[in-house]
PDB file of N, CA and C in Angstrom:
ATOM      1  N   UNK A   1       0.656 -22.551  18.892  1.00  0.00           N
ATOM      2  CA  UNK A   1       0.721 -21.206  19.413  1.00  0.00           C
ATOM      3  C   UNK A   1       1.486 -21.242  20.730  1.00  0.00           C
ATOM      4  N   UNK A   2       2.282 -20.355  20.683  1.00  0.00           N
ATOM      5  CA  UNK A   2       3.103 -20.313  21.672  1.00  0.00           C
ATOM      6  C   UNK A   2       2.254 -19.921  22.829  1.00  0.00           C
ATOM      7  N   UNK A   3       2.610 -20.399  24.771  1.00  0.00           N
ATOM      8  CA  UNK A   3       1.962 -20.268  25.707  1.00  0.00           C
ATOM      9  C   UNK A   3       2.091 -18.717  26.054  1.00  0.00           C
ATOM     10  N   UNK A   4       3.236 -18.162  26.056  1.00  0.00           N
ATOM     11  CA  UNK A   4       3.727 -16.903  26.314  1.00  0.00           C
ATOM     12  C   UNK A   4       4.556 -16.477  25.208  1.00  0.00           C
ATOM     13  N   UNK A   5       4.101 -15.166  24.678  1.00  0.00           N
ATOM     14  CA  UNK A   5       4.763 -13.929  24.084  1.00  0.00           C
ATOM     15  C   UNK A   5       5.644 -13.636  24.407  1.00  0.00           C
ATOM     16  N   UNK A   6       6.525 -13.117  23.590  1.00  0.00           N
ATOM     17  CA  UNK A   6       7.655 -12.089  24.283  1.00  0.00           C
ATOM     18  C   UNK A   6       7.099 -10.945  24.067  1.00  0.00           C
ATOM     19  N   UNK A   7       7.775 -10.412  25.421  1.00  0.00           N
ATOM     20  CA  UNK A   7       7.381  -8.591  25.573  1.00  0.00           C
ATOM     21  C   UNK A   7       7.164  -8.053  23.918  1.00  0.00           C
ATOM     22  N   UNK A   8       6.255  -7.062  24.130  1.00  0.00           N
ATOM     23  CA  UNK A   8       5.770  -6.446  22.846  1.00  0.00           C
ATOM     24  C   UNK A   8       4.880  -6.854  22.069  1.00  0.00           C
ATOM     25  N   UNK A   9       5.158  -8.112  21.572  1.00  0.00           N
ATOM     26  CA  UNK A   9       4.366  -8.807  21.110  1.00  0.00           C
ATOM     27  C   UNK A   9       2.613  -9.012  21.448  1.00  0.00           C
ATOM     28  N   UNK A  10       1.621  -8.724  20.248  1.00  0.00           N
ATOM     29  CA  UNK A  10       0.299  -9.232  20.747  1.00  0.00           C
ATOM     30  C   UNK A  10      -0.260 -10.293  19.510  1.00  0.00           C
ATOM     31  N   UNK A  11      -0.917 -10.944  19.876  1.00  0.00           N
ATOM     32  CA  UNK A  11      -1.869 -12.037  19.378  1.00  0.00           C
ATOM     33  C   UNK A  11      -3.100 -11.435  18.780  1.00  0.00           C
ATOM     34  N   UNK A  12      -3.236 -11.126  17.578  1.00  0.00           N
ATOM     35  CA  UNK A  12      -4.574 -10.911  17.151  1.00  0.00           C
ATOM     36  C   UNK A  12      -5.169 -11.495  16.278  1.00  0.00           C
ATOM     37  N   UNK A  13      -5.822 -12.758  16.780  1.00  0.00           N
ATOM     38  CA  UNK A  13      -6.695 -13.972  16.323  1.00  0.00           C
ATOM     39  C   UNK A  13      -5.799 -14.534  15.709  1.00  0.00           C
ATOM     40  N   UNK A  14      -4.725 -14.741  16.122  1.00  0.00           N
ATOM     41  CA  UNK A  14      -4.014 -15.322  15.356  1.00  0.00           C
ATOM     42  C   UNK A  14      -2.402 -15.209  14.749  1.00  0.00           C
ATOM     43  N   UNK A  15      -2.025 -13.406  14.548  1.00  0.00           N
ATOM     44  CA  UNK A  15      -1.672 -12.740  13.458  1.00  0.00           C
ATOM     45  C   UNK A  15      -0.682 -11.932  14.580  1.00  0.00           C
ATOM     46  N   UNK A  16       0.463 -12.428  14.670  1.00  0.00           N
ATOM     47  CA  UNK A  16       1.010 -11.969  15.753  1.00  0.00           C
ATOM     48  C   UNK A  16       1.858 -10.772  15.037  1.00  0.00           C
ATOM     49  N   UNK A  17       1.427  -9.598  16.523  1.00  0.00           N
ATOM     50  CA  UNK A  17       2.038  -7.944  15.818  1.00  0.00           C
ATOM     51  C   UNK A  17       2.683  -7.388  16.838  1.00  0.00           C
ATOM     52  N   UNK A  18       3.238  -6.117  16.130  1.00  0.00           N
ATOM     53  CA  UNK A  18       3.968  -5.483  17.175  1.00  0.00           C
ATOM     54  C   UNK A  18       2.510  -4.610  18.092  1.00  0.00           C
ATOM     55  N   UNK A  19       2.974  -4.626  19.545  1.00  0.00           N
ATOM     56  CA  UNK A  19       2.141  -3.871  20.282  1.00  0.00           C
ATOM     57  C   UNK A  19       1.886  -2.556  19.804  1.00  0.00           C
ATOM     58  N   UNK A  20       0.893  -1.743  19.436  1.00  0.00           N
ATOM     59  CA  UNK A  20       0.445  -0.515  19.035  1.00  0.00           C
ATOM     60  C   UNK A  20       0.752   1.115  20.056  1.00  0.00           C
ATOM     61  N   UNK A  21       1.204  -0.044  21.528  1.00  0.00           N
ATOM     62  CA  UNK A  21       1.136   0.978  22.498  1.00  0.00           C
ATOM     63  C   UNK A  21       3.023   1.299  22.305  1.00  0.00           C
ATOM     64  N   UNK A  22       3.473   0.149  21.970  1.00  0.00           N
ATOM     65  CA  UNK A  22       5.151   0.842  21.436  1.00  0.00           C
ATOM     66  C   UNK A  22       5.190   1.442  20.387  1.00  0.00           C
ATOM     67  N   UNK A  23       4.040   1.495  19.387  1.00  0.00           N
ATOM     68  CA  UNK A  23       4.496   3.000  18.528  1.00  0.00           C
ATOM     69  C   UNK A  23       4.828   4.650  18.880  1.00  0.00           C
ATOM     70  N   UNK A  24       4.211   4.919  20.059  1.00  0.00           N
ATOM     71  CA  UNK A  24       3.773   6.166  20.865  1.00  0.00           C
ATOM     72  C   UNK A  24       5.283   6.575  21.632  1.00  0.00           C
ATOM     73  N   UNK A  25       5.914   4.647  21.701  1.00  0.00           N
ATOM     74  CA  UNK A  25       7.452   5.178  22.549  1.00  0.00           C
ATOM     75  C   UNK A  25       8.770   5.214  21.877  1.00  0.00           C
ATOM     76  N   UNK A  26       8.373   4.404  20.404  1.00  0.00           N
ATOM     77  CA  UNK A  26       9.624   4.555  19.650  1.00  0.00           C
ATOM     78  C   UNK A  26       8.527   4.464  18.199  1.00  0.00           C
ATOM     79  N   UNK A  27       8.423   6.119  18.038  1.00  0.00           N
ATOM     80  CA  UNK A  27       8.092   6.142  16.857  1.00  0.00           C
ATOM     81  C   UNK A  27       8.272   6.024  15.819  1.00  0.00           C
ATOM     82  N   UNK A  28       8.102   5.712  14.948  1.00  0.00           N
ATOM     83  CA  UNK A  28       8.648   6.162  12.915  1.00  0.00           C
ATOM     84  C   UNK A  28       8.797   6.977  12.248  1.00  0.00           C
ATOM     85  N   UNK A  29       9.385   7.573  11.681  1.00  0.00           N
ATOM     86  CA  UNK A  29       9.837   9.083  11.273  1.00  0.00           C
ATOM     87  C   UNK A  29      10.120   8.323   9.972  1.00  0.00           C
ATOM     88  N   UNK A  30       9.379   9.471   8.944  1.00  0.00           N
ATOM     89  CA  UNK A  30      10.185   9.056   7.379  1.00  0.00           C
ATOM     90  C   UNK A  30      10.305  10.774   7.345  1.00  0.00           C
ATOM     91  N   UNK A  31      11.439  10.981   6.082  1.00  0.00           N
ATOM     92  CA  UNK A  31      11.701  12.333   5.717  1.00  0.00           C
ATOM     93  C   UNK A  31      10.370  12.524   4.542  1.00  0.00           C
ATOM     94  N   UNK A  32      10.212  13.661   3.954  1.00  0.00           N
ATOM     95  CA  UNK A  32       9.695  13.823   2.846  1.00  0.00           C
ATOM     96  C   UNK A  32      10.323  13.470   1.904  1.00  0.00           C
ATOM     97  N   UNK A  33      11.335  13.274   1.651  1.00  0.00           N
ATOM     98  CA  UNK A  33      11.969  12.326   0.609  1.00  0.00           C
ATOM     99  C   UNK A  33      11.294  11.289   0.567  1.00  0.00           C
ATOM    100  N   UNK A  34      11.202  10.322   1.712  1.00  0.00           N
ATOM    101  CA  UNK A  34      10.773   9.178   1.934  1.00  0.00           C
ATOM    102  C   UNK A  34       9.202   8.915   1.474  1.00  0.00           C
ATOM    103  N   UNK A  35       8.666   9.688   2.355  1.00  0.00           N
ATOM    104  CA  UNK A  35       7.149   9.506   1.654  1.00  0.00           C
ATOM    105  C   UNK A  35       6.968   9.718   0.254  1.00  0.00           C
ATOM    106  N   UNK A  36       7.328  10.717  -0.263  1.00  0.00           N
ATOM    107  CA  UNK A  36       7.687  10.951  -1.536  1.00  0.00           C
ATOM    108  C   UNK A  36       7.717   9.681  -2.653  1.00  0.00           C
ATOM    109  N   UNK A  37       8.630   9.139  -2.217  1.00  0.00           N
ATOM    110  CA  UNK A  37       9.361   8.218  -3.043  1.00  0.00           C
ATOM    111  C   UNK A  37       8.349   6.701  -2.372  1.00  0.00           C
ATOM    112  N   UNK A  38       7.727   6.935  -1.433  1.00  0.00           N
ATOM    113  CA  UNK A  38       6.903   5.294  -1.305  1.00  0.00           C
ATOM    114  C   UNK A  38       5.443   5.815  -2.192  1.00  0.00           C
ATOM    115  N   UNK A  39       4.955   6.625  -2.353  1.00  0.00           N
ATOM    116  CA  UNK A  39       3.990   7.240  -2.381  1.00  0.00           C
ATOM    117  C   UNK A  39       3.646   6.989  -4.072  1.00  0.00           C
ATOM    118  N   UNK A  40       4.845   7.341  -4.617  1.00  0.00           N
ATOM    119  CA  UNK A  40       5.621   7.433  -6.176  1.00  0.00           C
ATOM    120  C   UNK A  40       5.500   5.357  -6.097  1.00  0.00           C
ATOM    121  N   UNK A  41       5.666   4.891  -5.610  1.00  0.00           N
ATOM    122  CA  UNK A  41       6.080   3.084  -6.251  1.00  0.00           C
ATOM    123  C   UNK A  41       5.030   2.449  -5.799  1.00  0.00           C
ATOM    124  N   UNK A  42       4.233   3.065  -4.819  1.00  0.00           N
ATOM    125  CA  UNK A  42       2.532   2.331  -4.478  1.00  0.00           C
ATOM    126  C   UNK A  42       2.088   3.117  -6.027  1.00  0.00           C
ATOM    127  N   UNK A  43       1.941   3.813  -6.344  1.00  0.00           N
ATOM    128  CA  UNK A  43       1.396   4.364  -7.696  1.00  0.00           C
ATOM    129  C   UNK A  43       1.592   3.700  -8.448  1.00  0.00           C
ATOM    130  N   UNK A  44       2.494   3.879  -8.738  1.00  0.00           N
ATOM    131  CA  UNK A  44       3.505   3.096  -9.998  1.00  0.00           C
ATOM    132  C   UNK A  44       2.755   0.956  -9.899  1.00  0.00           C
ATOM    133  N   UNK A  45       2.631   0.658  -9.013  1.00  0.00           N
ATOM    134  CA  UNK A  45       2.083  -1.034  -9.096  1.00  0.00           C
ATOM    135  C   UNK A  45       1.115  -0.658  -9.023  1.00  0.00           C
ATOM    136  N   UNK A  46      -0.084   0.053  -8.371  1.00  0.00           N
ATOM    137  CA  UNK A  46      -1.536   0.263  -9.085  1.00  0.00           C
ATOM    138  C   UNK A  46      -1.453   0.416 -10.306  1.00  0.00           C
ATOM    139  N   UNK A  47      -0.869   1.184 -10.775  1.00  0.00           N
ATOM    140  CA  UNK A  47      -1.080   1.378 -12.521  1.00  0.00           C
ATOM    141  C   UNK A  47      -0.353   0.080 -13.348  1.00  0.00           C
ATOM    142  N   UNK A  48       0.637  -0.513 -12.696  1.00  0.00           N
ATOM    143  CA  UNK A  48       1.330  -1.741 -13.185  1.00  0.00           C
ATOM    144  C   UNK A  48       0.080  -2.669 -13.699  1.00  0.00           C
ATOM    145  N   UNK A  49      -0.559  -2.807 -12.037  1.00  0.00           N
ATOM    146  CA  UNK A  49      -1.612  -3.802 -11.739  1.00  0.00           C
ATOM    147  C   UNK A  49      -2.597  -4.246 -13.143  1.00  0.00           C
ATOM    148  N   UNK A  50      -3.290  -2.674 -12.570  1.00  0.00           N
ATOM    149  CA  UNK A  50      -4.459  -2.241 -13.708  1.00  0.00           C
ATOM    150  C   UNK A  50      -4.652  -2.100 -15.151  1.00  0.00           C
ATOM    151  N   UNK A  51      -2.922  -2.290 -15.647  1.00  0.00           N
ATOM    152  CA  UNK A  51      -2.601  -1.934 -17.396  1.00  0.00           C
ATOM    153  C   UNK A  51      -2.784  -3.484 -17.220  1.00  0.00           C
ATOM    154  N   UNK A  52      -2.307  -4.629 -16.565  1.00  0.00           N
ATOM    155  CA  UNK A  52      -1.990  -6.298 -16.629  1.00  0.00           C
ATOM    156  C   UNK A  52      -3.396  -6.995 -15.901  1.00  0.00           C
ATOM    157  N   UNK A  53      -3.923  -6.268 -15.368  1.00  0.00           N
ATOM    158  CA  UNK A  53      -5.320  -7.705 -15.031  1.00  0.00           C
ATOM    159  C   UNK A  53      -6.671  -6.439 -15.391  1.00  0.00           C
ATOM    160  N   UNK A  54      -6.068  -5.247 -15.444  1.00  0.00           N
ATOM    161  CA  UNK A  54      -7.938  -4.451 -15.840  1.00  0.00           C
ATOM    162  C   UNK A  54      -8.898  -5.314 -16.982  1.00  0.00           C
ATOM    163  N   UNK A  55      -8.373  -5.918 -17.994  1.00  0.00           N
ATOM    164  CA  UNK A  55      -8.639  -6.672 -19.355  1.00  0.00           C
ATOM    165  C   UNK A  55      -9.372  -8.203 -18.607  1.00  0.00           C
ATOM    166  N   UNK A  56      -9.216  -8.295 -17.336  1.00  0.00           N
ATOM    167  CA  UNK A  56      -9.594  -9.605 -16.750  1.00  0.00           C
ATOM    168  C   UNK A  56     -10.591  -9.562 -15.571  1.00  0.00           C
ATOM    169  N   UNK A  57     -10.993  -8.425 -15.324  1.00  0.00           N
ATOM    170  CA  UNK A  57     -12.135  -7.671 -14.370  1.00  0.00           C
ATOM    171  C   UNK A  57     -13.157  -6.763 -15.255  1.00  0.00           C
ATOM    172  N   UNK A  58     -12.694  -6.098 -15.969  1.00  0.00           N
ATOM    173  CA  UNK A  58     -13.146  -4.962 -16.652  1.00  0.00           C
ATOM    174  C   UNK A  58     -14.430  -5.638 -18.138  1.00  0.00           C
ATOM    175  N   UNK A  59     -15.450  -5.642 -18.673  1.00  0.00           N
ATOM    176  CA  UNK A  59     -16.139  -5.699 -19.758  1.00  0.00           C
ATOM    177  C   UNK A  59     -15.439  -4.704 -20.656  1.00  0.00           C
ATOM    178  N   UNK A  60     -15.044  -5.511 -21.880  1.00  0.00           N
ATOM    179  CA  UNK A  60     -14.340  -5.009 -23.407  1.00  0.00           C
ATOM    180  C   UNK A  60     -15.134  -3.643 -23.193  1.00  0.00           C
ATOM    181  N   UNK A  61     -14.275  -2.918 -23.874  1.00  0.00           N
ATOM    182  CA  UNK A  61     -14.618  -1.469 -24.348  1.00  0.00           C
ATOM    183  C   UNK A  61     -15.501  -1.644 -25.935  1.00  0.00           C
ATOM    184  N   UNK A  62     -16.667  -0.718 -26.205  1.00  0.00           N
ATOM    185  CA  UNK A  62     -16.895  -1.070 -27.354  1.00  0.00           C
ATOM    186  C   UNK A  62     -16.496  -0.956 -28.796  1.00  0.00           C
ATOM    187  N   UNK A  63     -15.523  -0.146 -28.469  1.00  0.00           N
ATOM    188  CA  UNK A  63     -14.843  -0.158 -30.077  1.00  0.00           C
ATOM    189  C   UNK A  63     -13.710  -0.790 -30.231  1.00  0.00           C
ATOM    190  N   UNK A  64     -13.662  -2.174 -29.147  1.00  0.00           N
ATOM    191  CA  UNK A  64     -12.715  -3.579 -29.356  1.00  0.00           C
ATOM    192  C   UNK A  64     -13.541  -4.540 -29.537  1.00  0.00           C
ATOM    193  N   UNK A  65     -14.637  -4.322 -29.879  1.00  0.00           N
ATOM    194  CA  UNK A  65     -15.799  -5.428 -30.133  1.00  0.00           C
ATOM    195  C   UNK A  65     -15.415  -5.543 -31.301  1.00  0.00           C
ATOM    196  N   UNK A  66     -15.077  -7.130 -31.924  1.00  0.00           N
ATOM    197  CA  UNK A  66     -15.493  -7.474 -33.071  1.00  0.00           C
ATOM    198  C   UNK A  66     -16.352  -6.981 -33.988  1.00  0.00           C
ATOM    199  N   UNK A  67     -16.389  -6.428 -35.411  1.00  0.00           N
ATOM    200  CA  UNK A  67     -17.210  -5.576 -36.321  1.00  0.00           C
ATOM    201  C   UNK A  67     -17.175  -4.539 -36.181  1.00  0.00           C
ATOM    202  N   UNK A  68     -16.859  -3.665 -35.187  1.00  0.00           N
ATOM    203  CA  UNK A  68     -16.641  -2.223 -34.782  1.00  0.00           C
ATOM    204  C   UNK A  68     -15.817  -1.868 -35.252  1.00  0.00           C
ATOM    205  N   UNK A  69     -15.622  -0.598 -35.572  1.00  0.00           N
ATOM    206  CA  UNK A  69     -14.544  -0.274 -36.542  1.00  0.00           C
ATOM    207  C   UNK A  69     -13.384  -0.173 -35.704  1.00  0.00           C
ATOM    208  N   UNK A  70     -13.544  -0.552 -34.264  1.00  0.00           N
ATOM    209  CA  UNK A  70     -12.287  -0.718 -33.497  1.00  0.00           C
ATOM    210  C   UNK A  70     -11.841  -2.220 -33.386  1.00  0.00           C
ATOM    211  N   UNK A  71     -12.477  -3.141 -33.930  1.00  0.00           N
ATOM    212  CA  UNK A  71     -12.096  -4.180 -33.818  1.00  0.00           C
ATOM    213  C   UNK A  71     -12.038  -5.185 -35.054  1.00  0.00           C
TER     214      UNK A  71
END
């Protein structure tokens, strides 16, 4: 670990970030386009996620049970 930071920079346990008090002086601006469209592809990998590992968290549904007329 470094002895001294550079300006901005903070140490939190470890996990070095940008200072919280420079958001307030150079803020972030997205358009509504923008949110839009991040909003749309965080969706989109939850549902990715959940169609590819739900089958590996989730207990079988019962009409994929073996003998069921779903299975």
């Amino acid at each position: 670990m470094p002895d001294e930071l550079p300006p901005g920079v903070v140490d939190n346990d470890g996990h070095y970030e940008v200072d919280p008090a420079l958001m307030s002086i150079y803020p972030q601006f997205a358009t509504d386009f923008e949110v839009d469209r991040i909003v749309k592809d965080r969706l989109e990998y939850l549902y990715w996620v959940q169609r590819h590992f739900a089958d590996q968290v989730l207990p079988p549904r019962a009409e994929d049970a073996p003998g069921l007329d779903g299975g």
